[in-house]
Every structure is written in structure tokens, then in C-alpha cells.
PDB file of N, CA and C in Angstrom:
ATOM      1  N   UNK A   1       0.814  -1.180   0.000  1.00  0.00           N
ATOM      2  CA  UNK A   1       0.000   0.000   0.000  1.00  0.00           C
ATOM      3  C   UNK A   1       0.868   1.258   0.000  1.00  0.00           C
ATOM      4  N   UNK A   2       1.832   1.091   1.006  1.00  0.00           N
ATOM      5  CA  UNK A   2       2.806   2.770   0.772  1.00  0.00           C
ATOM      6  C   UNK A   2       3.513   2.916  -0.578  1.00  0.00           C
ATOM      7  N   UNK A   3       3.557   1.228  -1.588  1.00  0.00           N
ATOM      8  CA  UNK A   3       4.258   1.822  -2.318  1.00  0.00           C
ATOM      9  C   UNK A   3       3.144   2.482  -3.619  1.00  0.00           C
ATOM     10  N   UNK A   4       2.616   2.016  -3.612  1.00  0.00           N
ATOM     11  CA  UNK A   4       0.850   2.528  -4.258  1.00  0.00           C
ATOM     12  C   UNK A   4       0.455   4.326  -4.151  1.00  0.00           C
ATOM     13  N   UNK A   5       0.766   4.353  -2.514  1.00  0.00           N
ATOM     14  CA  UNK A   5       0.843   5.619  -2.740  1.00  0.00           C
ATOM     15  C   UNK A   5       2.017   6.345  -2.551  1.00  0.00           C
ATOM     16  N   UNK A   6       2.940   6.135  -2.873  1.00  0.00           N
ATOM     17  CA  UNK A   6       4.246   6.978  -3.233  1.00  0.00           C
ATOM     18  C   UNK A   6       3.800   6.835  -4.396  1.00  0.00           C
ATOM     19  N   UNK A   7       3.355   6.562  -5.281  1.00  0.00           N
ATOM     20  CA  UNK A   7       3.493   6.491  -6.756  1.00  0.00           C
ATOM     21  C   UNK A   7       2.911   7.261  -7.049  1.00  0.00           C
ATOM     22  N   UNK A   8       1.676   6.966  -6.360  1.00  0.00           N
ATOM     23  CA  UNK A   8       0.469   8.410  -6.402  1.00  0.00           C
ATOM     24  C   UNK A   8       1.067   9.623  -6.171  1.00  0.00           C
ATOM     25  N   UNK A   9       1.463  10.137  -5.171  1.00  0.00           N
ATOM     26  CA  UNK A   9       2.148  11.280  -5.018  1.00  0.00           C
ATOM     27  C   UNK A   9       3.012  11.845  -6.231  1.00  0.00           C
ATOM     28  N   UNK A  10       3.663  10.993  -6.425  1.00  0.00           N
ATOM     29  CA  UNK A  10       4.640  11.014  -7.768  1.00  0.00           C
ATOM     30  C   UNK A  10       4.100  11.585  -8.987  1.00  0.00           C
ATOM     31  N   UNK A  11       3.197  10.786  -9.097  1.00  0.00           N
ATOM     32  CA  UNK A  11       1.990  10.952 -10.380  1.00  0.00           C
ATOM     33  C   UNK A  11       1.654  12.496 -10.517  1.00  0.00           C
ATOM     34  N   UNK A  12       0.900  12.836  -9.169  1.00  0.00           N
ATOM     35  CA  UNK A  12       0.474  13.921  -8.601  1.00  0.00           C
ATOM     36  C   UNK A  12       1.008  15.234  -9.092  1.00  0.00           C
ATOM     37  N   UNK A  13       2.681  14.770  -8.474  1.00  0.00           N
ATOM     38  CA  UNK A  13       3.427  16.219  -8.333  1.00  0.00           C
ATOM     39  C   UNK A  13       4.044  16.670  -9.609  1.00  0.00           C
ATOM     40  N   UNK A  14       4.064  15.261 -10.402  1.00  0.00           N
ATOM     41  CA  UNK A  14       4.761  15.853 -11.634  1.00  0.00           C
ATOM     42  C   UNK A  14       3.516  15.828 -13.110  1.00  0.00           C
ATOM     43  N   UNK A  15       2.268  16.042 -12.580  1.00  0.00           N
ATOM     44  CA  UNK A  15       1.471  16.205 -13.320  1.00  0.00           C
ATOM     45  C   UNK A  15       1.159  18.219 -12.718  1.00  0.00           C
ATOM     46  N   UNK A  16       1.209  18.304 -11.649  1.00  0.00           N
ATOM     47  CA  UNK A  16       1.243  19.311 -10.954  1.00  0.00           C
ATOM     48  C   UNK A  16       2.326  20.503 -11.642  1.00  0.00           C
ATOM     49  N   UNK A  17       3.902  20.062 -11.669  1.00  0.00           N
ATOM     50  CA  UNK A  17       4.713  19.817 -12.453  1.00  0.00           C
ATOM     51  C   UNK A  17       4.954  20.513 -13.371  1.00  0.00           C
ATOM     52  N   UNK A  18       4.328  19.344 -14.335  1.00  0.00           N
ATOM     53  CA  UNK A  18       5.045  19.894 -16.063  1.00  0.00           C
ATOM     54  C   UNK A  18       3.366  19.497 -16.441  1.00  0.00           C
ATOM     55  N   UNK A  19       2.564  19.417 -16.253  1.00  0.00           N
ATOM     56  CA  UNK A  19       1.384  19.316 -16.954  1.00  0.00           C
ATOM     57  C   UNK A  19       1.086  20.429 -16.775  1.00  0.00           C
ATOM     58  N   UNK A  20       1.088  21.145 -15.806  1.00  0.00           N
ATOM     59  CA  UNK A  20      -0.545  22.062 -15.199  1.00  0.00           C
ATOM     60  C   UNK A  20       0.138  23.399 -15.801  1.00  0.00           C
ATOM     61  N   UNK A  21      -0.566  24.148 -16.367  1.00  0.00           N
ATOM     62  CA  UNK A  21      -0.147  25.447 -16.676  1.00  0.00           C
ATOM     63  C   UNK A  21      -0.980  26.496 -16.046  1.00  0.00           C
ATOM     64  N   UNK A  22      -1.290  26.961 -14.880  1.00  0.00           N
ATOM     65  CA  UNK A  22      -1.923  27.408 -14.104  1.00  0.00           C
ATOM     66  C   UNK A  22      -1.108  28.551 -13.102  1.00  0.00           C
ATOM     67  N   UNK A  23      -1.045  29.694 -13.108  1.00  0.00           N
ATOM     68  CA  UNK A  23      -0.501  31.039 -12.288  1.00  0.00           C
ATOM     69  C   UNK A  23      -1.204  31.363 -11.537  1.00  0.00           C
ATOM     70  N   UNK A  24      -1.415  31.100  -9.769  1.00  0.00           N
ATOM     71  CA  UNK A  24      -1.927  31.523  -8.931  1.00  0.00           C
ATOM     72  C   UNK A  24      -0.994  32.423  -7.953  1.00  0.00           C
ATOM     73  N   UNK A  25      -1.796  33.596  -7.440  1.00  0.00           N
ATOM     74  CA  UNK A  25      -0.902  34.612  -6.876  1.00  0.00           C
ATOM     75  C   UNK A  25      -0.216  33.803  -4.982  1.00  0.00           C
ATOM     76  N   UNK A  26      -1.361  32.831  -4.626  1.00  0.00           N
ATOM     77  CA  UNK A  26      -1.481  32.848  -3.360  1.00  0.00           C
ATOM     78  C   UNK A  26      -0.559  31.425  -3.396  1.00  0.00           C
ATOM     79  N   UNK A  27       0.106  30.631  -3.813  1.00  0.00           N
ATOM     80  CA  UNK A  27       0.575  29.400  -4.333  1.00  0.00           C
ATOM     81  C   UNK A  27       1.312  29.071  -5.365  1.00  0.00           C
ATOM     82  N   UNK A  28       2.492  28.446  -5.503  1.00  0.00           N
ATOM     83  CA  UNK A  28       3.315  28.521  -6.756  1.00  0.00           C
ATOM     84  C   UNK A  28       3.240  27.053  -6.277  1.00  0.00           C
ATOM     85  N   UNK A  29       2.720  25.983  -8.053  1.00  0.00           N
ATOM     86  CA  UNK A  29       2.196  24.832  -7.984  1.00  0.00           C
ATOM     87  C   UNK A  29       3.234  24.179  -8.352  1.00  0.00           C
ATOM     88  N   UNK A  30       4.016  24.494  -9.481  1.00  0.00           N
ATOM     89  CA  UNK A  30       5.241  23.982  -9.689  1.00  0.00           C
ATOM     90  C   UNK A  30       5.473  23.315  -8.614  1.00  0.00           C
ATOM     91  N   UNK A  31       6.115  24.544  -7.411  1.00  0.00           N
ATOM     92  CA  UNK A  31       7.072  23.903  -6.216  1.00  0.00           C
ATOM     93  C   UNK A  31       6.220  22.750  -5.210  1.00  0.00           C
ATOM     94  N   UNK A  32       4.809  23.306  -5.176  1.00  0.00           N
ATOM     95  CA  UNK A  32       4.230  21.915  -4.329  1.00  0.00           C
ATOM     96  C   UNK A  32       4.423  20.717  -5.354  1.00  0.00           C
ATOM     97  N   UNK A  33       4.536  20.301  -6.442  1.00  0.00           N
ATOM     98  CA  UNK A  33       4.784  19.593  -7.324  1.00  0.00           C
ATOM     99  C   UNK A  33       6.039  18.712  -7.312  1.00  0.00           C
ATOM    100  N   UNK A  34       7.079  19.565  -7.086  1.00  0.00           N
ATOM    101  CA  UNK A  34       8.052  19.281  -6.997  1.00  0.00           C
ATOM    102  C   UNK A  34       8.193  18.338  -5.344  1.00  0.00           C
ATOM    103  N   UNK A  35       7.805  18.921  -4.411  1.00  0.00           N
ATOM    104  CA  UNK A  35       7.572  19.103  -2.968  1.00  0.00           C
ATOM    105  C   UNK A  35       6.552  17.488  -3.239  1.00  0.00           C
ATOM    106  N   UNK A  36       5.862  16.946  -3.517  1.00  0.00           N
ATOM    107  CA  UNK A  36       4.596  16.115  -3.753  1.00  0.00           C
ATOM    108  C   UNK A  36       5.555  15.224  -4.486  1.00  0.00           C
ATOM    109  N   UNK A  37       6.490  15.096  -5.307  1.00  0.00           N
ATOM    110  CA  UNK A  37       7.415  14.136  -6.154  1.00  0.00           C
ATOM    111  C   UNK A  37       8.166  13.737  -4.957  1.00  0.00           C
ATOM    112  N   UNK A  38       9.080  14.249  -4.100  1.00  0.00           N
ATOM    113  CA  UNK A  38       9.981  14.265  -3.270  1.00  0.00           C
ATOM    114  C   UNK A  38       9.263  13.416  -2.260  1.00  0.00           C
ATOM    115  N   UNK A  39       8.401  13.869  -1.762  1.00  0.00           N
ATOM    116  CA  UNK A  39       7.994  12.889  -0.772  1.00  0.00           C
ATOM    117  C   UNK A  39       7.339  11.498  -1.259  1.00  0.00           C
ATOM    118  N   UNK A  40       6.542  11.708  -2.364  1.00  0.00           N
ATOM    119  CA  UNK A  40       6.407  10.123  -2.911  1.00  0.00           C
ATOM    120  C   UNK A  40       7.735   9.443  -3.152  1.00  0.00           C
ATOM    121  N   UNK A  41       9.055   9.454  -3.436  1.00  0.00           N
ATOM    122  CA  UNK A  41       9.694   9.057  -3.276  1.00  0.00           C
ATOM    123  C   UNK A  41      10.431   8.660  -2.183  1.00  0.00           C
ATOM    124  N   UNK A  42      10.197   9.347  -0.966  1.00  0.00           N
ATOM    125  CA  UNK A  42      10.635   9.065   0.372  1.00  0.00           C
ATOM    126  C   UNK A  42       9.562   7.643   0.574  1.00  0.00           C
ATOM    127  N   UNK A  43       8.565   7.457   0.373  1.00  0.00           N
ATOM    128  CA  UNK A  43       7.353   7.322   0.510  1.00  0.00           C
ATOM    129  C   UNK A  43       7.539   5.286   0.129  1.00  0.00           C
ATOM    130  N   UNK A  44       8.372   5.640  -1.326  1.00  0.00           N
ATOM    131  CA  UNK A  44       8.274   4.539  -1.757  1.00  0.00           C
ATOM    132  C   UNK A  44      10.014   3.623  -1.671  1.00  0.00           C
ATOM    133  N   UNK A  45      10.504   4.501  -0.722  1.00  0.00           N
ATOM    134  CA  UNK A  45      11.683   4.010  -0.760  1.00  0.00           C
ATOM    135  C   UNK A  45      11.522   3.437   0.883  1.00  0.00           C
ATOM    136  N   UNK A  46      10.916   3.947   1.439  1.00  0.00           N
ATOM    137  CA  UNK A  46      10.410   3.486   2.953  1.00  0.00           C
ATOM    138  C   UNK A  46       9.523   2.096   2.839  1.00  0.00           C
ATOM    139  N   UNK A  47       8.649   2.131   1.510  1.00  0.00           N
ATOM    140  CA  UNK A  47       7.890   1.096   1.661  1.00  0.00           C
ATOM    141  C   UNK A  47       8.683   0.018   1.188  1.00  0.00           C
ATOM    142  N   UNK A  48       9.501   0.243   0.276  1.00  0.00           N
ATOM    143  CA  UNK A  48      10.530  -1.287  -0.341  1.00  0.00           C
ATOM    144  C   UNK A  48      11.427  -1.766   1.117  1.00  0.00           C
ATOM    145  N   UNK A  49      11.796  -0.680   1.488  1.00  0.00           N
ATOM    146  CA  UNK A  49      13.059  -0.918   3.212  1.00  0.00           C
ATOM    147  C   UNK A  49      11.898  -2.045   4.173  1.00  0.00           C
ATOM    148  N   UNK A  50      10.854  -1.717   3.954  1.00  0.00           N
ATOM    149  CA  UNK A  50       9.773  -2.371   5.322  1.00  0.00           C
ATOM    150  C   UNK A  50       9.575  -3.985   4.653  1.00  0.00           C
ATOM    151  N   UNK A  51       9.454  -3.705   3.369  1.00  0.00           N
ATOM    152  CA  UNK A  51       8.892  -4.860   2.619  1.00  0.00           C
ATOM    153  C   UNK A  51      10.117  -6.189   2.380  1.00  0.00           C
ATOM    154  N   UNK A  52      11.374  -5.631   2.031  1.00  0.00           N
ATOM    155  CA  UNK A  52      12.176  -6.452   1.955  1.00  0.00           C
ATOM    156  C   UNK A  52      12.855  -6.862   3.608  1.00  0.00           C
ATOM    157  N   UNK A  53      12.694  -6.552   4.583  1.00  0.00           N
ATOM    158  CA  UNK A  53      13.357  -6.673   5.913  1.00  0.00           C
ATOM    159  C   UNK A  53      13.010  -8.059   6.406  1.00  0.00           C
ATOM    160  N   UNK A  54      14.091  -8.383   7.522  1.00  0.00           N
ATOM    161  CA  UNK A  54      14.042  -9.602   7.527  1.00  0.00           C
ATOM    162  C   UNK A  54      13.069  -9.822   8.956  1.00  0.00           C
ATOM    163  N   UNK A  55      12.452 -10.443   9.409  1.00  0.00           N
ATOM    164  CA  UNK A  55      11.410 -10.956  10.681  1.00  0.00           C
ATOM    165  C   UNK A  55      11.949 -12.241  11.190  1.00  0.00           C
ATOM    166  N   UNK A  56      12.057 -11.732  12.423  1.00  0.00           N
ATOM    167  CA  UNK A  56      12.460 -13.346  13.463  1.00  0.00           C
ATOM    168  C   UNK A  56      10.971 -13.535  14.733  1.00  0.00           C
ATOM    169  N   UNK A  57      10.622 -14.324  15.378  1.00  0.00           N
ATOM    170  CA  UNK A  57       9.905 -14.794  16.005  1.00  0.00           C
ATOM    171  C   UNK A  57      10.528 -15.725  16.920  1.00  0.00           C
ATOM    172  N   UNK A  58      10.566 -15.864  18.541  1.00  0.00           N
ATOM    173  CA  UNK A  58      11.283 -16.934  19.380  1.00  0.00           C
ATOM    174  C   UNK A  58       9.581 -16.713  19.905  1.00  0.00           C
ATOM    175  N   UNK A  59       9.277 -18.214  20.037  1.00  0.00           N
ATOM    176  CA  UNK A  59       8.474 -18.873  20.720  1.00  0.00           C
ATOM    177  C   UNK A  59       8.639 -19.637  21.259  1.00  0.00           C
ATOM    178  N   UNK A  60       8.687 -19.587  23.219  1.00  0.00           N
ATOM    179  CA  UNK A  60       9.014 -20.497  24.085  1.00  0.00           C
ATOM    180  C   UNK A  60       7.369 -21.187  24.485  1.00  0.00           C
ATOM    181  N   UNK A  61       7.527 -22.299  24.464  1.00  0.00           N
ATOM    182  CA  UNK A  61       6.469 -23.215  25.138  1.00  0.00           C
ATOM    183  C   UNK A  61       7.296 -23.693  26.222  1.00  0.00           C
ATOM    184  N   UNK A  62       6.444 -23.870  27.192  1.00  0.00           N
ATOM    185  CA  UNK A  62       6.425 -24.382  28.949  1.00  0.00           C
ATOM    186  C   UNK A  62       5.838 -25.265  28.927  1.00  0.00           C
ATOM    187  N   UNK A  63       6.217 -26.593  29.072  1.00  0.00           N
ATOM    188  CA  UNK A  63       5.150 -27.847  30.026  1.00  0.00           C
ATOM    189  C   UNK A  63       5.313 -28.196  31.189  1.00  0.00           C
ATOM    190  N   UNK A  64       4.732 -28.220  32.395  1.00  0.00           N
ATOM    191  CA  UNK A  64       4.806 -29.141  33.574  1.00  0.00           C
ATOM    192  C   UNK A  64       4.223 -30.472  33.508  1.00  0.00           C
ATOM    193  N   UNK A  65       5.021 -31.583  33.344  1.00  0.00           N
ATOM    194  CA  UNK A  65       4.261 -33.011  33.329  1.00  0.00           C
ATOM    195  C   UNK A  65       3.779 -33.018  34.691  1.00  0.00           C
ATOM    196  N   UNK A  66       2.744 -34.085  35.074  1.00  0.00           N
ATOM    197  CA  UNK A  66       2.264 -34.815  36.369  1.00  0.00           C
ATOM    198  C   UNK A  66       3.098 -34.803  37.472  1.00  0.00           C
ATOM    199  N   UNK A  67       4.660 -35.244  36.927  1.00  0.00           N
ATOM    200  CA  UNK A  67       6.079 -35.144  38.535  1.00  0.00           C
ATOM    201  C   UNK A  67       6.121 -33.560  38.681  1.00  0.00           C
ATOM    202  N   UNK A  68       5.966 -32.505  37.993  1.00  0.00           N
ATOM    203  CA  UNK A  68       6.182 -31.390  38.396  1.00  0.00           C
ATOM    204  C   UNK A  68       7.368 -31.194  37.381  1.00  0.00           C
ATOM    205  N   UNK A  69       8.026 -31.636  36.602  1.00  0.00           N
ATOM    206  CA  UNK A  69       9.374 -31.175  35.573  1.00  0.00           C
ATOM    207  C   UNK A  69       8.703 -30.164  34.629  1.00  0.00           C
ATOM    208  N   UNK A  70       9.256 -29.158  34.475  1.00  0.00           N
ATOM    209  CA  UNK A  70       9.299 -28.009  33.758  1.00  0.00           C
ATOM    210  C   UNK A  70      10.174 -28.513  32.141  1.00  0.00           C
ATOM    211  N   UNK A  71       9.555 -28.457  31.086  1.00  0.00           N
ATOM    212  CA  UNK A  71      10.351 -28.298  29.918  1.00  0.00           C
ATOM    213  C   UNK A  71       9.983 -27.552  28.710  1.00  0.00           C
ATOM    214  N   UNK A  72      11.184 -26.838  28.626  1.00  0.00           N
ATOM    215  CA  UNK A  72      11.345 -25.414  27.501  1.00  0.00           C
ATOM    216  C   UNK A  72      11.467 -26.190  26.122  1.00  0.00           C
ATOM    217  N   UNK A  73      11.008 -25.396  25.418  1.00  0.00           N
ATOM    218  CA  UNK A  73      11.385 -25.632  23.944  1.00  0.00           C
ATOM    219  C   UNK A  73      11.093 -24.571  23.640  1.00  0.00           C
ATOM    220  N   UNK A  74      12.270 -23.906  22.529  1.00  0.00           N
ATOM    221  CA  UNK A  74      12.398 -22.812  22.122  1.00  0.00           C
ATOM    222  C   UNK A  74      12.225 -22.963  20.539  1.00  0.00           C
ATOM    223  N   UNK A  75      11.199 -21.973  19.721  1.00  0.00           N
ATOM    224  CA  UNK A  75      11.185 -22.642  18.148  1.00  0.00           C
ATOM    225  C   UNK A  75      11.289 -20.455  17.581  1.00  0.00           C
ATOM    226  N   UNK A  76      12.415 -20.917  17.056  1.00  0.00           N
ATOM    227  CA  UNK A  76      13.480 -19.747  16.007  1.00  0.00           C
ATOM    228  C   UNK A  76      12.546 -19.974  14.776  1.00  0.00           C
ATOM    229  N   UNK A  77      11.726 -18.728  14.276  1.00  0.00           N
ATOM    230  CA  UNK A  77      11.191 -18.760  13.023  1.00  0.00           C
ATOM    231  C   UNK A  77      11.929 -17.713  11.962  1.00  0.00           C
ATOM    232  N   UNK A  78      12.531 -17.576  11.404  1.00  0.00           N
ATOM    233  CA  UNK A  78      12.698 -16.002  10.420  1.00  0.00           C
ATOM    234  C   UNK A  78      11.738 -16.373   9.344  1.00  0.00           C
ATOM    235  N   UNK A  79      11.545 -14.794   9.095  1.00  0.00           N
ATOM    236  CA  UNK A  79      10.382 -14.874   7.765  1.00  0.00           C
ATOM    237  C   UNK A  79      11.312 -14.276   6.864  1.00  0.00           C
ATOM    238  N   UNK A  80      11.955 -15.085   5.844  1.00  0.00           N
ATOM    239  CA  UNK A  80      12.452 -14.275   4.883  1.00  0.00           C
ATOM    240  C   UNK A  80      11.709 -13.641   3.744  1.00  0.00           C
ATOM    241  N   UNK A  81      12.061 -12.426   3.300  1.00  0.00           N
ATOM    242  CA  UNK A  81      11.334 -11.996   2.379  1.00  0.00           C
ATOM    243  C   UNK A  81      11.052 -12.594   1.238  1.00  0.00           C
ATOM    244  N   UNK A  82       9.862 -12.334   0.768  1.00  0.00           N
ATOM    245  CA  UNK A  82       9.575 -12.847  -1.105  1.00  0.00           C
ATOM    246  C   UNK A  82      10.303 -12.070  -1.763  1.00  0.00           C
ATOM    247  N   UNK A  83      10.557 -13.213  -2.726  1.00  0.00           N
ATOM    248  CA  UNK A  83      11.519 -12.880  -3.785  1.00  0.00           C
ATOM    249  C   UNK A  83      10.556 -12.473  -5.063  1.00  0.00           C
ATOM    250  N   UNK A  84      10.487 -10.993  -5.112  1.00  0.00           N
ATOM    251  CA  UNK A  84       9.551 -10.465  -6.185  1.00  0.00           C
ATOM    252  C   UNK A  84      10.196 -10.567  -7.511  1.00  0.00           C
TER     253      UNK A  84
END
């Protein structure tokens, strides 16, 4: 989804940009344009960093049998990323 909308933004700012030919006194659109490109790119470079990262999981289970013995087992998961 963030990278969906970094793209959007992208889309946005450089339609904003070099499409729009529009002179308002109170706003210069160009620069939000520019400003709207920049951050979709922060946008979508944040979402690839989250997406490719690596995930670990330690899950300890506890049993007490009937004598009262305590036993650990520890299960190490990593989620490696998909390979797009």
C-alpha cells in the first residue's frame, strides 16, 4: 500500500509539475509539485526498506508433566522476504 501511494504522489506532483499550466498569486504549484514528487519518493523508498526486511519470532512453550518437571522448547522462526 505505501508503495501505491508513493506512486500516487509522484503521479500527482509531476502532473502538478510539467502538466498544469496554471498562475496563482497565493501558491506557486510547480514547487508543491516538486515538494509532492519528493515525498512520494521518500514514501516509496520506505515502503521497499519495510517490505524487503528480515522478521524473526522466538516462541518459548512451557510444560509441567504430572512429577512437576518443567520443559522449555524454544522454536526460532525467520520470515524471509519474497523474492519479487
Amino acid at each position: 500500500m505505501s508503495i501505491g501511494f508513493g506512486v500516487f504522489l509522484i503521479v500527482v506532483g509531476a502532473i502538478l509539475t510539467f502538466a498544469l499550466n496554471v498562475t496563482t498569486t497565493w501558491i506557486d504549484l510547480h514547487l508543491v509539485g516538486w515538494i509532492l514528487m519528493a515525498a512520494g519518493l521518500i514514501v516509496v523508498i520506505i515502503g521497499i526498506a519495510l517490505m524487503v526486511r528480515k522478521r524473526q519470532t522466538i516462541v518459548t512453550n512451557r510444560n509441567v508433566d504430572s512429577a512437576g518437571r518443567e520443559r522449555i522448547a524454544e522454536t526460532d522462526r525467520r520470515d524471509d522476504p519474497p523474492i519479487v
